[in-house]
C-alpha atoms as a PDB file:
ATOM      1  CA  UNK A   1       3.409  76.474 -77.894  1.00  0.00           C
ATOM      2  CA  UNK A   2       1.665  76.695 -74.426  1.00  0.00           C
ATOM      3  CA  UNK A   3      -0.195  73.310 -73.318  1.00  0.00           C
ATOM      4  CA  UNK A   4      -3.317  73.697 -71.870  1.00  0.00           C
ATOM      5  CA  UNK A   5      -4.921  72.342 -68.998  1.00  0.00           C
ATOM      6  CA  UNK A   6      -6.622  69.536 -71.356  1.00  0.00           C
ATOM      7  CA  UNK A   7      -3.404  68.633 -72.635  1.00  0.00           C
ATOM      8  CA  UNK A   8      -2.334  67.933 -68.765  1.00  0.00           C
ATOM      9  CA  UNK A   9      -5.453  65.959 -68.231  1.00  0.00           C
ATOM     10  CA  UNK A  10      -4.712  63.568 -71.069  1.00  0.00           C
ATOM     11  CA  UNK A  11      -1.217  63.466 -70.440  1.00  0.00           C
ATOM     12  CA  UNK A  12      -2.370  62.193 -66.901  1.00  0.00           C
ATOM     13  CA  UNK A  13      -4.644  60.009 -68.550  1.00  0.00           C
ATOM     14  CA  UNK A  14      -2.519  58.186 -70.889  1.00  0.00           C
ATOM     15  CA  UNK A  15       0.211  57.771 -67.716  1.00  0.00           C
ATOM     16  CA  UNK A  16      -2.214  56.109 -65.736  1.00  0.00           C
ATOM     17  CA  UNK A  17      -3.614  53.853 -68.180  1.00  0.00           C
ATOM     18  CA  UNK A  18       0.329  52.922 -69.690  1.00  0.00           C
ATOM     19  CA  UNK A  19       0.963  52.539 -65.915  1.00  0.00           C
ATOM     20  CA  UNK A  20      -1.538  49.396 -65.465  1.00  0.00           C
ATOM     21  CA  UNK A  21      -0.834  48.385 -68.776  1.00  0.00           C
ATOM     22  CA  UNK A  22       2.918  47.678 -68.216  1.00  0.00           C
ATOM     23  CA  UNK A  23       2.232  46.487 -64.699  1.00  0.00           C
ATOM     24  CA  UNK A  24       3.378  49.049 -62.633  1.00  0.00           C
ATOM     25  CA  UNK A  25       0.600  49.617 -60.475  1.00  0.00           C
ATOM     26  CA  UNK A  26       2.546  49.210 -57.361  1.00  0.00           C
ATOM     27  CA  UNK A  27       3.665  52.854 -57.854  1.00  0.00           C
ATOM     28  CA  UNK A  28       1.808  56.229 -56.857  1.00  0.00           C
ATOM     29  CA  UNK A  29       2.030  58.972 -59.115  1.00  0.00           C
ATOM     30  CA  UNK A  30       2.207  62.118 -59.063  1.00  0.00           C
ATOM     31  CA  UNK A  31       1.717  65.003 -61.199  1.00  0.00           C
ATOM     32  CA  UNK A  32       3.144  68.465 -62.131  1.00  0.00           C
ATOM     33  CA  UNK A  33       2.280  70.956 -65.177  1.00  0.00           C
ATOM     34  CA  UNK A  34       5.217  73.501 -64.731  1.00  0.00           C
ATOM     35  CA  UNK A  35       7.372  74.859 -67.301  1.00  0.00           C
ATOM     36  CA  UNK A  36      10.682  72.537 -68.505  1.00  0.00           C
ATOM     37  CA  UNK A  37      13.449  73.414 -70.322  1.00  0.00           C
ATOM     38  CA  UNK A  38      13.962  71.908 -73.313  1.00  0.00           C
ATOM     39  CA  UNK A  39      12.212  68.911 -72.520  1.00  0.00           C
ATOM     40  CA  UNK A  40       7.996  67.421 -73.580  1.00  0.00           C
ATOM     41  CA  UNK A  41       7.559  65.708 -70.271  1.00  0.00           C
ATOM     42  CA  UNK A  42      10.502  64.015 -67.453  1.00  0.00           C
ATOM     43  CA  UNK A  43       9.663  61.597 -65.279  1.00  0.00           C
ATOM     44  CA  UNK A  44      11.229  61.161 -61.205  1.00  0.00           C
ATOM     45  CA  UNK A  45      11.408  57.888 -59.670  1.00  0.00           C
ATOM     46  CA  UNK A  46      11.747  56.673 -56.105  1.00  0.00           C
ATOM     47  CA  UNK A  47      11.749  53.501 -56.557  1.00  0.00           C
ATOM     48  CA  UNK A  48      12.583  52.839 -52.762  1.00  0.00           C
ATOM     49  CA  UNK A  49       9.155  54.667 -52.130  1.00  0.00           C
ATOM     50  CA  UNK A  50       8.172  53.277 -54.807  1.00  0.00           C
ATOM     51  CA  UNK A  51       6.731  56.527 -55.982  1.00  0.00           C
ATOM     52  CA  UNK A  52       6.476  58.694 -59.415  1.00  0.00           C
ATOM     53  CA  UNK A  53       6.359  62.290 -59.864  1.00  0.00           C
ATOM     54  CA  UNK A  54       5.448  62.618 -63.733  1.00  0.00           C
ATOM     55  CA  UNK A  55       5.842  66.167 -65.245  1.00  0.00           C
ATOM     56  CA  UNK A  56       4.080  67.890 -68.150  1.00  0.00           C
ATOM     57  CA  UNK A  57       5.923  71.108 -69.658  1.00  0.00           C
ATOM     58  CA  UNK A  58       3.294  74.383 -69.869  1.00  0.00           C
ATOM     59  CA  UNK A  59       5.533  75.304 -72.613  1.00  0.00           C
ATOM     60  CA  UNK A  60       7.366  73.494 -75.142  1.00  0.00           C
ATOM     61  CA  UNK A  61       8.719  76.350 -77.910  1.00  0.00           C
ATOM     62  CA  UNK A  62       7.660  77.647 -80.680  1.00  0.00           C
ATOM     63  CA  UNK A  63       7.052  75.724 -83.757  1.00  0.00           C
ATOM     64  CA  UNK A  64       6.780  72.702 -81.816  1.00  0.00           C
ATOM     65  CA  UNK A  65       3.424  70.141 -81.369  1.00  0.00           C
ATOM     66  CA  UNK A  66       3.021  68.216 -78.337  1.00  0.00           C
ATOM     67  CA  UNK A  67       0.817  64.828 -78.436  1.00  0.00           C
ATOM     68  CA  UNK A  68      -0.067  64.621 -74.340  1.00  0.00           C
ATOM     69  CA  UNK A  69      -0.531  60.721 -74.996  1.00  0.00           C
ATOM     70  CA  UNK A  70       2.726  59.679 -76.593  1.00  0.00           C
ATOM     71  CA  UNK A  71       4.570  61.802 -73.825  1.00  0.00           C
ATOM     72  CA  UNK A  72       2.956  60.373 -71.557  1.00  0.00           C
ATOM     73  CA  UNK A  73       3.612  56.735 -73.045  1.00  0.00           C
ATOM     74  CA  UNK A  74       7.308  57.706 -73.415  1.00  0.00           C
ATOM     75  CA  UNK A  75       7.496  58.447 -69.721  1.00  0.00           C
ATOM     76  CA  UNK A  76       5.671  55.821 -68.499  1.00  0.00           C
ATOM     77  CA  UNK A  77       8.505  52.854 -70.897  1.00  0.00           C
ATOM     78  CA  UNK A  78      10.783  55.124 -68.691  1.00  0.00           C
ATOM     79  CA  UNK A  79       9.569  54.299 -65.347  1.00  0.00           C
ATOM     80  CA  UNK A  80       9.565  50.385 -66.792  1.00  0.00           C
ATOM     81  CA  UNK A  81      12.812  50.319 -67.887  1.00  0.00           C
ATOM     82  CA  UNK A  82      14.047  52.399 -64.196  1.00  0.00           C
ATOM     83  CA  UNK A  83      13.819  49.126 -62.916  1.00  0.00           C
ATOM     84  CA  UNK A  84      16.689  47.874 -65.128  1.00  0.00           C
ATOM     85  CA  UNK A  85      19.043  49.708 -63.770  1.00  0.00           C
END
């Protein structure tokens, strides 16, 4: 299934919005619709930077349903939970 450029915007959306709502506003993000293998949405960190670069796949297979908002909430716990480690 291809996502469209709506899907993107939500996905951006939903990041933003989990991104004050965990607290993480001290971070810039950044973001990329551009094809991933395998994979709804992945997530770079720079936490020296203290920078984001959170990417949306164009395409993620046949059969397959993407909900822009819980990828986006998935990435965003990720980015929380980078500071763990």
């Amino acid at each position: 299934m291809k996502t469209t450029k709506a899907d993107f915007n939500l996905f951006k959306k939903a990041f933003i919005a989990w991104q004050n709502k965990l607290g993480l506003t001290q971070y810039d993000a950044y973001f990329e619709h551009v094809k991933l293998d395998g994979l709804y949405a992945q997530v770079y960190i720079d936490q020296m930077g203290k920078t984001v670069a959170a990417r949306f796949n164009t395409d993620i297979g046949a059969g397959l349903v993407s909900k822009p908002e819980d990828d986006a909430k998935h990435e965003a716990i990720h980015l929380l939970l980078s500071r763990l480690s």
